[in-house]
Structures are given as C-alpha cells and as structure tokens.
C-alpha atoms as a PDB file:
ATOM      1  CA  UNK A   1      79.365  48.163  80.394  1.00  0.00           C
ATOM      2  CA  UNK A   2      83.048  48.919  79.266  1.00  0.00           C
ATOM      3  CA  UNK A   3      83.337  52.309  81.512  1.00  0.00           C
ATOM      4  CA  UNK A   4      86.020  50.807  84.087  1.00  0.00           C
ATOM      5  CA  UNK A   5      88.163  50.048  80.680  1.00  0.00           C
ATOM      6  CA  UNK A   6      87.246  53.606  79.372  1.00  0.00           C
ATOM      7  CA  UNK A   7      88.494  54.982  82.544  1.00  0.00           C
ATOM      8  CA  UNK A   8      91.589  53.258  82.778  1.00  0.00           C
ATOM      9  CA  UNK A   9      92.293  54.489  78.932  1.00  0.00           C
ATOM     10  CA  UNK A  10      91.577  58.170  80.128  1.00  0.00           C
ATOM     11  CA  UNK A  11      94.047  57.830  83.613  1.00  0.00           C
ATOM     12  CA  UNK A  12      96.860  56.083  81.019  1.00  0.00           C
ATOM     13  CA  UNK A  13      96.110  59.427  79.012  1.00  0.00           C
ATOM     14  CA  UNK A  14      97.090  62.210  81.941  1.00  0.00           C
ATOM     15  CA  UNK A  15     100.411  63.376  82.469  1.00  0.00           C
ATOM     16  CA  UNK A  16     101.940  61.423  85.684  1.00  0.00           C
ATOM     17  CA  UNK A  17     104.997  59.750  86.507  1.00  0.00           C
ATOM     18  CA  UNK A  18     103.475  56.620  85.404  1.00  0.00           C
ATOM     19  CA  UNK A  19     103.906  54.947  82.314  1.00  0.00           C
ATOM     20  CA  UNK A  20     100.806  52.053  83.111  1.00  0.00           C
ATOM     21  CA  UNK A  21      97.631  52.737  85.843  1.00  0.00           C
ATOM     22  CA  UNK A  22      97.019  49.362  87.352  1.00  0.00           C
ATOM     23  CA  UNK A  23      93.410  48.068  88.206  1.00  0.00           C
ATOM     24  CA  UNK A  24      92.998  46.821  91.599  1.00  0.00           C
ATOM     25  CA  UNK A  25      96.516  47.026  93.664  1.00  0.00           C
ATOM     26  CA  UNK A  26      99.466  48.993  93.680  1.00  0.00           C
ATOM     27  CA  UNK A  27     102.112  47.176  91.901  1.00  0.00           C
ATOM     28  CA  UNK A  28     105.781  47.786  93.848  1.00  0.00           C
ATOM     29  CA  UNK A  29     107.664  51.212  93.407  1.00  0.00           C
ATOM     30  CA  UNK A  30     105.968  54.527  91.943  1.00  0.00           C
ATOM     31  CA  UNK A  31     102.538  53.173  90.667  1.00  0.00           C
ATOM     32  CA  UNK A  32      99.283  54.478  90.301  1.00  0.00           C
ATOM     33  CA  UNK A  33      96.125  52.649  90.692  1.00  0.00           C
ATOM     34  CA  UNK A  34      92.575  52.592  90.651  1.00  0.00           C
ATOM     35  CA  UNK A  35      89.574  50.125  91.320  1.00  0.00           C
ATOM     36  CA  UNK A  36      85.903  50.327  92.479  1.00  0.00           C
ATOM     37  CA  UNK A  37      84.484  50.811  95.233  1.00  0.00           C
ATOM     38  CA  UNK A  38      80.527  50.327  96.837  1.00  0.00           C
ATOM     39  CA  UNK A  39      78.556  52.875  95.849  1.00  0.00           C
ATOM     40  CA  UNK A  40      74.716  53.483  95.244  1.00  0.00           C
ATOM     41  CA  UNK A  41      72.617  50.823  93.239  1.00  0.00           C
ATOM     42  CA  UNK A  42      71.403  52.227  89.948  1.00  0.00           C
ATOM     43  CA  UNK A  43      68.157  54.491  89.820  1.00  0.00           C
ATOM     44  CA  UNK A  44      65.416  53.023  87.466  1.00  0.00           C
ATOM     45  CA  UNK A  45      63.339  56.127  86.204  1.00  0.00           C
ATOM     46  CA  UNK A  46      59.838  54.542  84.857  1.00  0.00           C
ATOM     47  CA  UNK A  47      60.488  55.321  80.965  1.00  0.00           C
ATOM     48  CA  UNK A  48      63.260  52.518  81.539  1.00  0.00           C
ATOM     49  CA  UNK A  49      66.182  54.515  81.464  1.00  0.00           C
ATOM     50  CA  UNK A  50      68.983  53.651  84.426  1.00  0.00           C
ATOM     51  CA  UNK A  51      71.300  56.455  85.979  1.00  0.00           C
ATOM     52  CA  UNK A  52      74.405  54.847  87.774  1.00  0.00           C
ATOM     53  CA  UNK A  53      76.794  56.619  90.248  1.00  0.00           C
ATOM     54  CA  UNK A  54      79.983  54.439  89.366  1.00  0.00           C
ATOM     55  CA  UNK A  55      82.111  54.924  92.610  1.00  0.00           C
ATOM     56  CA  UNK A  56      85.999  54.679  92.314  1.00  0.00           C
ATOM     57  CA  UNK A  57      89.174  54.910  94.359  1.00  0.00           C
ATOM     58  CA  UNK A  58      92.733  56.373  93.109  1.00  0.00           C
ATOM     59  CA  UNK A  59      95.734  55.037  94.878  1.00  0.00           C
ATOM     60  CA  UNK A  60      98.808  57.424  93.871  1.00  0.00           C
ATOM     61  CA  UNK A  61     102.404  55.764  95.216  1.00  0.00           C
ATOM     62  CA  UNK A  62     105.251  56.901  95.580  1.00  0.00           C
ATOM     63  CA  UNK A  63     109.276  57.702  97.055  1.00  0.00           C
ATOM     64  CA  UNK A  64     108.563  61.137  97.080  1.00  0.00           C
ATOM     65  CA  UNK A  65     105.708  61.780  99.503  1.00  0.00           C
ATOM     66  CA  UNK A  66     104.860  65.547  98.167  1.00  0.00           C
ATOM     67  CA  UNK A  67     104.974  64.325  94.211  1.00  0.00           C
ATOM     68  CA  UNK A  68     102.504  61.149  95.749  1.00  0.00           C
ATOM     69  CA  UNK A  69     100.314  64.413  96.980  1.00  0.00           C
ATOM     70  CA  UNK A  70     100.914  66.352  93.949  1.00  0.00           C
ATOM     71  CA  UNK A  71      99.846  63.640  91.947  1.00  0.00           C
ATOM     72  CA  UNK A  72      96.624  62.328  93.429  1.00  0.00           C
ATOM     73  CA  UNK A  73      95.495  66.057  93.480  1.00  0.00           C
ATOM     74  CA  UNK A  74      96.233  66.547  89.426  1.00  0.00           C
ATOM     75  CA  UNK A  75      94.116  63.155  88.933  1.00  0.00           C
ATOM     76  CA  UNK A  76      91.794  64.345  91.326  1.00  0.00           C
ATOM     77  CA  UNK A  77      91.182  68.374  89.810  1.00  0.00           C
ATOM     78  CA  UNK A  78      91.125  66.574  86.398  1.00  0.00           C
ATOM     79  CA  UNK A  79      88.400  64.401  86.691  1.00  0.00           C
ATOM     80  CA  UNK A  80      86.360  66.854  88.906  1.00  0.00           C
ATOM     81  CA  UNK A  81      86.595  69.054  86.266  1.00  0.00           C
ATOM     82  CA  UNK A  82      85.447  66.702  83.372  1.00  0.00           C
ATOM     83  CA  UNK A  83      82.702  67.764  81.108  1.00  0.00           C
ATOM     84  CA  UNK A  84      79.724  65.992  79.750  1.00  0.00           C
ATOM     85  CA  UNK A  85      80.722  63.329  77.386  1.00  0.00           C
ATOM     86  CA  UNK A  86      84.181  63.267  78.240  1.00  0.00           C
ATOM     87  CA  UNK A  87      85.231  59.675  79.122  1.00  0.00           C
ATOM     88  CA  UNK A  88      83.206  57.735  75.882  1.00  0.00           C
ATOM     89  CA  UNK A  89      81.687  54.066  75.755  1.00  0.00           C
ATOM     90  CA  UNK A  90      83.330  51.697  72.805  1.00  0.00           C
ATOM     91  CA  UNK A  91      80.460  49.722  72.738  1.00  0.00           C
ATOM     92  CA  UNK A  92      77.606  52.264  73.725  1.00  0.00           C
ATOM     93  CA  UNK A  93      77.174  50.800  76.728  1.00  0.00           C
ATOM     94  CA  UNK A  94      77.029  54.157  78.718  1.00  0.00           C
ATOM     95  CA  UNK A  95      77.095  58.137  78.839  1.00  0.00           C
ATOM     96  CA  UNK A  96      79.517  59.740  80.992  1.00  0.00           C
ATOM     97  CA  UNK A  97      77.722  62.819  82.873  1.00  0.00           C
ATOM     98  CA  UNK A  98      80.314  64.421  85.392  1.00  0.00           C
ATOM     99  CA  UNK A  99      82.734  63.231  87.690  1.00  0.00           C
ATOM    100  CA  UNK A 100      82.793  64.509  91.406  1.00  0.00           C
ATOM    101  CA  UNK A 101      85.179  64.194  94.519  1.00  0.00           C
ATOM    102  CA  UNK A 102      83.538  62.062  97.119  1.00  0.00           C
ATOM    103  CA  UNK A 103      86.641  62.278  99.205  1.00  0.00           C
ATOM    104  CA  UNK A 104      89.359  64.497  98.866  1.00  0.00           C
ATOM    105  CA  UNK A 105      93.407  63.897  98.369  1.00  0.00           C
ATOM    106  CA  UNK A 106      94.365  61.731 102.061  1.00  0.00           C
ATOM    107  CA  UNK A 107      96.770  59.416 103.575  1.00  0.00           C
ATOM    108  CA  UNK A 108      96.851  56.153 103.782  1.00  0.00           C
ATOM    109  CA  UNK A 109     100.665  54.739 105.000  1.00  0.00           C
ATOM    110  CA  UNK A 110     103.895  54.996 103.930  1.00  0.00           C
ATOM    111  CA  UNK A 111     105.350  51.117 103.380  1.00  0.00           C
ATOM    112  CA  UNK A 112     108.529  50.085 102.051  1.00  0.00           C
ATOM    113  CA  UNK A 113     108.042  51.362  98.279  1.00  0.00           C
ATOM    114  CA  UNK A 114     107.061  55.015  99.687  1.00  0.00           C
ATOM    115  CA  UNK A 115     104.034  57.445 100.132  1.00  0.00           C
ATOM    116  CA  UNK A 116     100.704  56.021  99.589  1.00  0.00           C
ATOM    117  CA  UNK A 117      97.930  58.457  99.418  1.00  0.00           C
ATOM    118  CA  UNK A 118      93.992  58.195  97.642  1.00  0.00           C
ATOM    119  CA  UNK A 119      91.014  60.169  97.031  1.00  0.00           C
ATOM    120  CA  UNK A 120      87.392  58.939  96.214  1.00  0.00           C
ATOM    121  CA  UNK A 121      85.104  59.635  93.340  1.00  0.00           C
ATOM    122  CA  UNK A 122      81.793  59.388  91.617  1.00  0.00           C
ATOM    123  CA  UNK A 123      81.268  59.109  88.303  1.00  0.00           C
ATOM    124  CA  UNK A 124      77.411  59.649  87.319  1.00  0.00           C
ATOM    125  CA  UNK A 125      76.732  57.854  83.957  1.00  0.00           C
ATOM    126  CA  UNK A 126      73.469  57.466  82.025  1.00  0.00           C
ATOM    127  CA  UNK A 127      73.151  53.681  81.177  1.00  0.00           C
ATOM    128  CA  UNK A 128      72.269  53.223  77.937  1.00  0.00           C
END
C-alpha cells in the first residue's frame, strides 16, 4: 500500500514554511514532520473487502512558537476538510475516504531549535 508515500506527496504540496516534510523525526531548525502511529486493525467485511483507519501524527517545528501553531492548524483544517478521493493510490493499492482530527493542534516542548507542537489524525481508506 503506497498511501504513507501519497501522503507525504500531498503535505510537500500545502503551502508551509517548509520546503521538504520529513517521515519519522524532526530534522533540526523549522521542519515539519509526520509518521504513523497505532491505530485500529483493519475491518474485514465478508464480501472480502478491507476498510483501514490509517492513524498519523504531524509534528510542526519551529523559532516562532505562534507560526509552529499557525501551521499545525492549516495542516490540520486541510486534511479534515479533504474530500473523497482526494489523496490517490499510484499503484491502486487503496481509496482515500476522509480524513478526521483524532487530536487537535497541542504542545509538546520547546527544545533548542524552537516550538514543537502536533495534532493526530485518521485517515479511513478502502483497501483495494
């Protein structure tokens, strides 16, 4: 399933500070990142088809604690507000359904290279 790549291509996409979204770990200075987190195994439905609630983290860093705030609640409004079909699958793999805050815009510490704060999603996909 090539969704995590699909949804690194669509954060890239937005209009932020920065230029590259990492996948795991904040790299040093303003960054952006994103990686997955636990989230409910897949439901099995008895015609075979597979609906998956693909559960995600955003980390938003940066010098300037409001435009770290600003910034994780743009990402976060954005893909709350994605339609059906939005993010797509290269390789069919998948059918992006909606997108939905699991935890809202929060803190998590300020450190040496600034502000770092995250919110929590769900993306519900059809597996194909």
């Amino acid at each position: 399933m090539d969704f995590l790549e699909r949804l690194k291509e669509f954060l890239e996409n937005l209009d932020t500070f920065a230029d590259h979204i990492a996948v795991g770990v904040l790299s040093d200075g303003n960054s952006i990142a994103f990686r997955p987190i636990p989230a409910q195994p897949p439901i099995k439905y008895l015609d075979g088809r597979k609906s998956l609630s693909y559960g995600f983290q955003v980390l938003v860093r940066h010098s300037d604690q409001l435009k770290a705030i600003q910034t994780t609640e743009s990402i976060s409004q954005t893909l709350d507000d994605l339609p059906k079909g939005a993010i797509k699958s290269e390789n069919n793999s998948f059918a992006f359904l909606f997108c939905s805050i699991s935890t809202p815009t929060n803190y998590v510490e300020q450190d040496s290279s600034g502000w770092v704060y995250t919110a929590l999603f769900s993306a519900n996909l059809s597996i194909i």
